[in-house]
C-alpha atoms as a PDB file:
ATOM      1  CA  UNK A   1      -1.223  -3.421  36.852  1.00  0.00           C
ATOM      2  CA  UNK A   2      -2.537  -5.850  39.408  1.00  0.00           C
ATOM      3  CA  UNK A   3      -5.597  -7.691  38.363  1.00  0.00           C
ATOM      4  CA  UNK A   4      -8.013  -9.192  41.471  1.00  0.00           C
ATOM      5  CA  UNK A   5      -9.494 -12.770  41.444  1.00  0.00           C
ATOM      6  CA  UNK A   6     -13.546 -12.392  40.659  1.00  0.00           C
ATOM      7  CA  UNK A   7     -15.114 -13.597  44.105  1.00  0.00           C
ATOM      8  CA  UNK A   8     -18.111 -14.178  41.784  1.00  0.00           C
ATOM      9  CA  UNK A   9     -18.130 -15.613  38.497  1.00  0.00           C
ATOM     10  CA  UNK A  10     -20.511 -14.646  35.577  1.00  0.00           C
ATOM     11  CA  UNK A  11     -22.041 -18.151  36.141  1.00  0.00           C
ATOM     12  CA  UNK A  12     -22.991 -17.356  39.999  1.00  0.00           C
ATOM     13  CA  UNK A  13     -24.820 -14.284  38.894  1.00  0.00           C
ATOM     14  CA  UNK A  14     -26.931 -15.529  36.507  1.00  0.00           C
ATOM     15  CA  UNK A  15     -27.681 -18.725  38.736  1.00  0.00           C
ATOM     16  CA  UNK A  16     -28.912 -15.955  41.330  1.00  0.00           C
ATOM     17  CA  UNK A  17     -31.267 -14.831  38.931  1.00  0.00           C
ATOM     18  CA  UNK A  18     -32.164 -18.797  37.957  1.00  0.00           C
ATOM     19  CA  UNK A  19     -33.090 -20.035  41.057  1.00  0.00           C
ATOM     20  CA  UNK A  20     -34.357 -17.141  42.574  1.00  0.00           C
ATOM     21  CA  UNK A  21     -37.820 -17.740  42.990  1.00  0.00           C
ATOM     22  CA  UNK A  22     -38.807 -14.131  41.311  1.00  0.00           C
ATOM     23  CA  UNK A  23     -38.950 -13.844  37.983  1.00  0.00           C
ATOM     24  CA  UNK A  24     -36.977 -10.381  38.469  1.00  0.00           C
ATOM     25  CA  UNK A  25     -34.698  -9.072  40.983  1.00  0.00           C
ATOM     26  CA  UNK A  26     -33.104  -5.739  42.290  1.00  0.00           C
ATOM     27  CA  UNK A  27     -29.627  -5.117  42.008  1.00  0.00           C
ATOM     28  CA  UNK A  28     -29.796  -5.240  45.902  1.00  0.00           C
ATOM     29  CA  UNK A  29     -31.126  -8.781  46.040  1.00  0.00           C
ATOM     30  CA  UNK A  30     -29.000  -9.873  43.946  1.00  0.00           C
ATOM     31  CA  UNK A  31     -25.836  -8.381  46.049  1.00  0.00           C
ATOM     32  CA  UNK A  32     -27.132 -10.077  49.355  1.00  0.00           C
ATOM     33  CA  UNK A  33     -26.420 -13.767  47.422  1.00  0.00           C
ATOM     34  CA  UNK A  34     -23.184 -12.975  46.521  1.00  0.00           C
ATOM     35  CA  UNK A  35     -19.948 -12.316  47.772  1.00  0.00           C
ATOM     36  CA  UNK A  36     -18.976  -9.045  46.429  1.00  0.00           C
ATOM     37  CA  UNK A  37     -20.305  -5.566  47.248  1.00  0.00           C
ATOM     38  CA  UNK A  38     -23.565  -3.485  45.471  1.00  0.00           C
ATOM     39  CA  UNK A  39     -21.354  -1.513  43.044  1.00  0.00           C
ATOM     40  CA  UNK A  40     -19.139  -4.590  42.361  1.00  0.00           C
ATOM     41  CA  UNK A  41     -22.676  -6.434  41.171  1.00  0.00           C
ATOM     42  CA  UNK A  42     -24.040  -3.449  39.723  1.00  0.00           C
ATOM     43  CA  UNK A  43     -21.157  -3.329  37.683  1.00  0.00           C
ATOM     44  CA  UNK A  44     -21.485  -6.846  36.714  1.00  0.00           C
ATOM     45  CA  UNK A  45     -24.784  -7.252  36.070  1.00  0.00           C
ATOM     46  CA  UNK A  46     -24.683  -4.234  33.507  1.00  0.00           C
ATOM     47  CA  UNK A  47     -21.604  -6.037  31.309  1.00  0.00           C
ATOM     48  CA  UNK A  48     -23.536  -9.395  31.638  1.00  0.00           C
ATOM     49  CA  UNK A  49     -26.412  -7.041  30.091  1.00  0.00           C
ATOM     50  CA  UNK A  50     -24.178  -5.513  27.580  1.00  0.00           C
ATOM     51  CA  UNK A  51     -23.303  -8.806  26.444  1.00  0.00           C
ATOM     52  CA  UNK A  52     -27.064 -10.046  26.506  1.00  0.00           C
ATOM     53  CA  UNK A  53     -26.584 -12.769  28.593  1.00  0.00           C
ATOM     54  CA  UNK A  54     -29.588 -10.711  30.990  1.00  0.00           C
ATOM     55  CA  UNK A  55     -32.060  -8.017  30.725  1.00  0.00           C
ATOM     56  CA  UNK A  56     -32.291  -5.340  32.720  1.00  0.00           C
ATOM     57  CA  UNK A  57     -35.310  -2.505  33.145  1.00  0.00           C
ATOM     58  CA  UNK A  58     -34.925   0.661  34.917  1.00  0.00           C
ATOM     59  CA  UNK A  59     -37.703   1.328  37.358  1.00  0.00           C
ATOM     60  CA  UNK A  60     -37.730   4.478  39.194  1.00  0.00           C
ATOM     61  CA  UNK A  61     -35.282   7.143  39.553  1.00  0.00           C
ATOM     62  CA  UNK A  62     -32.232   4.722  40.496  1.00  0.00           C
ATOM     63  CA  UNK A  63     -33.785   1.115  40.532  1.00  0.00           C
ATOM     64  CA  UNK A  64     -32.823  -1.442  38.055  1.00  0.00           C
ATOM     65  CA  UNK A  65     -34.201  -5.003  37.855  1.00  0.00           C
ATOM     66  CA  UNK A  66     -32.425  -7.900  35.928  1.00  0.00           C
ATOM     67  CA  UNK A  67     -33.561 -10.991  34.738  1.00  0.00           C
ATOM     68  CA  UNK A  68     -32.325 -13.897  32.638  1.00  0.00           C
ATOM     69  CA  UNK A  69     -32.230 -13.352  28.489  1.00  0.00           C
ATOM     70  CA  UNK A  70     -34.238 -16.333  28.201  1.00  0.00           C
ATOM     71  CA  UNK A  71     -37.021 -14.736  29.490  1.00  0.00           C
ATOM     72  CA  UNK A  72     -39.265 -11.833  28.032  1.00  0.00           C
ATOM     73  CA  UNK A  73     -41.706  -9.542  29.398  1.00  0.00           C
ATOM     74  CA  UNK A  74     -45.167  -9.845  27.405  1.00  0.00           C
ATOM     75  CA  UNK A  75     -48.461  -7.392  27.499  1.00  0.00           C
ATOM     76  CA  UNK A  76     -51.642  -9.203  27.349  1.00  0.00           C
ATOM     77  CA  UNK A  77     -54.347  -7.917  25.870  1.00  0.00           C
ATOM     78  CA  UNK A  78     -56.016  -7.651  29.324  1.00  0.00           C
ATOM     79  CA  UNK A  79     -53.253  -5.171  30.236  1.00  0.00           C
ATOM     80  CA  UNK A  80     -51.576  -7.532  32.363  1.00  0.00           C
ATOM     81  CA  UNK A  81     -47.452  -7.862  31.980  1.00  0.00           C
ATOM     82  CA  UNK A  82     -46.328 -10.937  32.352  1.00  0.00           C
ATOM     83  CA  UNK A  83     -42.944 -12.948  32.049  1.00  0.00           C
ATOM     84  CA  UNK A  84     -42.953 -16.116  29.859  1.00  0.00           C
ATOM     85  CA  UNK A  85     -39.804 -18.777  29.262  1.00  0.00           C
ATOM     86  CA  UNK A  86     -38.486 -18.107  25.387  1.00  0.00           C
ATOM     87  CA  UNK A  87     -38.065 -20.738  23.305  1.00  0.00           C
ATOM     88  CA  UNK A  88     -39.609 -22.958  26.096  1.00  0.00           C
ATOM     89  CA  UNK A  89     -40.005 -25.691  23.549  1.00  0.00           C
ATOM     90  CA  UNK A  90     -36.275 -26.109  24.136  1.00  0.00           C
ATOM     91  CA  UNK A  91     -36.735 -26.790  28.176  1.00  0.00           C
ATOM     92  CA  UNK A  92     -39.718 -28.763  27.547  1.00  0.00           C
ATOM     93  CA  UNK A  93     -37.899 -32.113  28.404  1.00  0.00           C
ATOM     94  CA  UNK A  94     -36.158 -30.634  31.107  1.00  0.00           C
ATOM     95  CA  UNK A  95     -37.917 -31.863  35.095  1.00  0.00           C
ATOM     96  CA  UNK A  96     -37.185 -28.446  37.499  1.00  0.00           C
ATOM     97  CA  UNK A  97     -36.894 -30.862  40.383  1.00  0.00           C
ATOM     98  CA  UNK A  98     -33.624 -32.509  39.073  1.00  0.00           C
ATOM     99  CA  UNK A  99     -30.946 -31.349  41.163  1.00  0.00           C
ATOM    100  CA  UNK A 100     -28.877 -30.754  38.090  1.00  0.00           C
ATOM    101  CA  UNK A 101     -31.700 -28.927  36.222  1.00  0.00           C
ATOM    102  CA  UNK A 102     -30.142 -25.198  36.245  1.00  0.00           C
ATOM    103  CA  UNK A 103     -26.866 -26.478  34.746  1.00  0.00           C
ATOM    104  CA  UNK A 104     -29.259 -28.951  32.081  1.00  0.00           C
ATOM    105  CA  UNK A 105     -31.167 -25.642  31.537  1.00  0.00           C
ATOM    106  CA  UNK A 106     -28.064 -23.524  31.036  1.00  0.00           C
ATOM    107  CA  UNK A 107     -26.245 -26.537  28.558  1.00  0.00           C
ATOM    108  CA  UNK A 108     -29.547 -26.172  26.631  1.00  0.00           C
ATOM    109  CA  UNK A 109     -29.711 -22.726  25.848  1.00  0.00           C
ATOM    110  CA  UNK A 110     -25.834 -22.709  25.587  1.00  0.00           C
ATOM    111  CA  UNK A 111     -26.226 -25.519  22.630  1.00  0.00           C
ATOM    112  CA  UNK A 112     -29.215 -23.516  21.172  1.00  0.00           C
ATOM    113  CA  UNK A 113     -27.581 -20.000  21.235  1.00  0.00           C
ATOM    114  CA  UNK A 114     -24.417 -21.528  19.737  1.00  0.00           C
ATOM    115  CA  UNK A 115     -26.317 -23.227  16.537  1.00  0.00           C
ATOM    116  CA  UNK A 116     -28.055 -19.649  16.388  1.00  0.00           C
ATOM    117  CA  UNK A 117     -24.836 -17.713  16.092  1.00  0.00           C
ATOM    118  CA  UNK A 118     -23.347 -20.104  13.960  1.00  0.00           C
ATOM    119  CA  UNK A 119     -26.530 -21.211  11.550  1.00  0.00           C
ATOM    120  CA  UNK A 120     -25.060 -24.471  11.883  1.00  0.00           C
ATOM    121  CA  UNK A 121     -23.352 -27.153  14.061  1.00  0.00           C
ATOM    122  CA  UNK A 122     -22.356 -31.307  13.864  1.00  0.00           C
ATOM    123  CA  UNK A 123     -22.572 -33.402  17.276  1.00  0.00           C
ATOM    124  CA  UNK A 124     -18.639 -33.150  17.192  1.00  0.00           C
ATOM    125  CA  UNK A 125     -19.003 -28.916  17.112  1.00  0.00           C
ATOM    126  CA  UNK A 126     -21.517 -29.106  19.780  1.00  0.00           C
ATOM    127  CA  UNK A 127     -19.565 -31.715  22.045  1.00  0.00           C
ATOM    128  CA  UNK A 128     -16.177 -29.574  21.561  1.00  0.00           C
ATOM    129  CA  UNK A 129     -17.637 -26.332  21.765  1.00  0.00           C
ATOM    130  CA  UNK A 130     -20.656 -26.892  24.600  1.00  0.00           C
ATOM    131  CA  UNK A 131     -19.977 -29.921  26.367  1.00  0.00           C
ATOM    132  CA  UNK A 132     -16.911 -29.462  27.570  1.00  0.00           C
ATOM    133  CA  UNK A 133     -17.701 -25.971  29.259  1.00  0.00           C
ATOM    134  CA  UNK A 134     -21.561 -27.032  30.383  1.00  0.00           C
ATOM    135  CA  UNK A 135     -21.215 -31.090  30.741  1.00  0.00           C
ATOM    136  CA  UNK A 136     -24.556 -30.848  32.967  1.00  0.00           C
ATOM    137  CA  UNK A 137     -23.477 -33.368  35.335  1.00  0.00           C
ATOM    138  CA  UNK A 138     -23.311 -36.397  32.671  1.00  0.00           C
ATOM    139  CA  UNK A 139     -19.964 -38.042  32.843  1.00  0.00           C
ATOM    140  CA  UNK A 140     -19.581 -38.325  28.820  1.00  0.00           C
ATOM    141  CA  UNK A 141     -20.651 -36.662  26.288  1.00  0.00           C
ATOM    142  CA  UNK A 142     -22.373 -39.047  24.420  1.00  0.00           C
ATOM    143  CA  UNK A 143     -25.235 -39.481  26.985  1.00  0.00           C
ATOM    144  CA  UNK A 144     -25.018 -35.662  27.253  1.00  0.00           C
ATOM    145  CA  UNK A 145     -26.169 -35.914  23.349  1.00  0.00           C
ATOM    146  CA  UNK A 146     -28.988 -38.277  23.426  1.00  0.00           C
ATOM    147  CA  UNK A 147     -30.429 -37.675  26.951  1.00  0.00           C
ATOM    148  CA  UNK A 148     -30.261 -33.732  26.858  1.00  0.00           C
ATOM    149  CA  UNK A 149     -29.076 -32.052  24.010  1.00  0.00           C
ATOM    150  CA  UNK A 150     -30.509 -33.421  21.058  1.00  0.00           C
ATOM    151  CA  UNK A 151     -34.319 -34.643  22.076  1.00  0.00           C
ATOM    152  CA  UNK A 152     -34.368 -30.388  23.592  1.00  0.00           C
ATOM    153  CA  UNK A 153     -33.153 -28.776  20.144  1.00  0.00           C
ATOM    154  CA  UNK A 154     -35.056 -31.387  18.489  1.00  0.00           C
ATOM    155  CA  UNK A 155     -38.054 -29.783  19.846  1.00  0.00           C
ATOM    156  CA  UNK A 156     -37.801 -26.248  18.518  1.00  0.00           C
ATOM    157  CA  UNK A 157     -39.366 -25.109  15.728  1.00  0.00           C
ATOM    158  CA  UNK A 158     -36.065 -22.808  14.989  1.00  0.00           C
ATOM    159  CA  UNK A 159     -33.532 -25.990  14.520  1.00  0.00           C
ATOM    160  CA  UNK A 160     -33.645 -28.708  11.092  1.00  0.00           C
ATOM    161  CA  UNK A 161     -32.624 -31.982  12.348  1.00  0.00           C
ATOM    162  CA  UNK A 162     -29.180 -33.684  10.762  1.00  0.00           C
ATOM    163  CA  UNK A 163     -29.536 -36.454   8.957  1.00  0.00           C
ATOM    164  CA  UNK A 164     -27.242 -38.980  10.221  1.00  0.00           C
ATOM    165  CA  UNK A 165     -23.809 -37.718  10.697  1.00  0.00           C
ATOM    166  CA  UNK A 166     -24.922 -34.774   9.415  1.00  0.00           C
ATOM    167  CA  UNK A 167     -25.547 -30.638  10.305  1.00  0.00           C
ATOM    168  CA  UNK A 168     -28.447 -29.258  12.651  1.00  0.00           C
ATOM    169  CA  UNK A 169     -29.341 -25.971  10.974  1.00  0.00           C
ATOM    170  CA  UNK A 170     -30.663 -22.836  12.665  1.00  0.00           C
ATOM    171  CA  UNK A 171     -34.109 -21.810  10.921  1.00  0.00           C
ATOM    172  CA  UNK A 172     -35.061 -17.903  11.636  1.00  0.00           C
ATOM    173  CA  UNK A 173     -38.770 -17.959  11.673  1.00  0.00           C
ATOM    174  CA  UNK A 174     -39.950 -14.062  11.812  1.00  0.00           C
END
C-alpha cells in the first residue's frame, strides 16, 4: 500500500479556522487556504471533528460550518446566538497582536487540555509532554513556563496551583 505525504497538516487546518477573521467557516473557505482539494478538507475537517479538536454544524441540505473546540455557540436570552472564547480566563494574558499569538494560544489550550485529560501534571510532565511539540516561539522551556504557561493556567478557575515542586490539579466545576 502506498501512503501520500499530507500537503496539509492538522495544524494548518485549524490555524485556517484561527486566524480567519470569522468566527465560522464553510468547508469551501476553508479549501481555498489550503493546498488540497474540497473532498480532501472535507474529509479532514470531519476526523479533526471526530477527534474534537473542532466543531462542526450542518446548515442546510449539504452545508457544514467548522469552528475551533475552544469556542461555543451561546443563546442569549434576547434570542441572539452568539460565539464566545471557552475557558477565556486561560487566554486572558495572551496580546492577539503578538506575531506568535496563535501558536501561544494553541500551547495554552494544549497545556490546559492535557492537565484535563490527565487530572494532573508537574512542570517536568508539561515541559516533556507540551513544550516540546508547541514551544510557542520561546527558545527554552523554562521561560515558556513562567512567561506563558503557568501565569494562563494559573488563571482558571478549573486548575489548583502546585505548591513548589509540586502537581497542578484539574478541578471539574459543573
Amino acid at each position: 500500500m502506498v501512503y501520500h505525504q499530507q500537503k496539509a497538516s492538522d495544524k494548518d487546518i485549524i490555524d485556517v479556522l484561527r486566524k480567519h477573521d470569522d468566527p465560522v467557516l464553510s468547508t469551501g473557505e476553508i479549501t481555498e487556504e489550503l493546498p488540497i482539494g474540497q473532498r480532501a478538507t472535507y474529509n479532514r475537517l470531519q476526523s479533526l471533528s471526530d477527534d474534537n479538536q473542532i466543531e462542526k454544524k450542518k446548515i442546510g441540505a449539504r452545508g457544514v460550518i467548522w469552528w475551533p473546540s475552544d469556542l461555543e455557540y451561546t443563546y442569549q436570552s434576547t434570542g441572539q446566538q452568539t460565539l464566545t472564547q471557552k475557558n477565556s480566563e486561560l487566554l486572558a494574558n495572551l496580546d492577539e497582536r503578538d506575531e506568535n499569538y496563535t501558536s501561544k494560544r494553541t500551547a495554552v489550550l494544549e497545556a490546559f487540555d492535557y492537565l484535563r485529560r490527565n487530572q494532573e501534571a508537574s512542570r517536568s510532565e508539561f515541559y516533556k509532554k507540551i513544550y516540546e511539540q508547541y514551544p510557542a516561539g520561546y527558545g527554552n522551556k523554562r521561560a515558556w513556563w513562567e512567561k506563558l504557561i503557568r501565569p494562563s493556567i494559573s488563571n482558571s478557575p478549573h486548575v489548583e496551583n502546585a505548591s513548589r515542586g509540586g502537581k497542578w490539579r484539574y478541578i471539574n466545576k459543573n
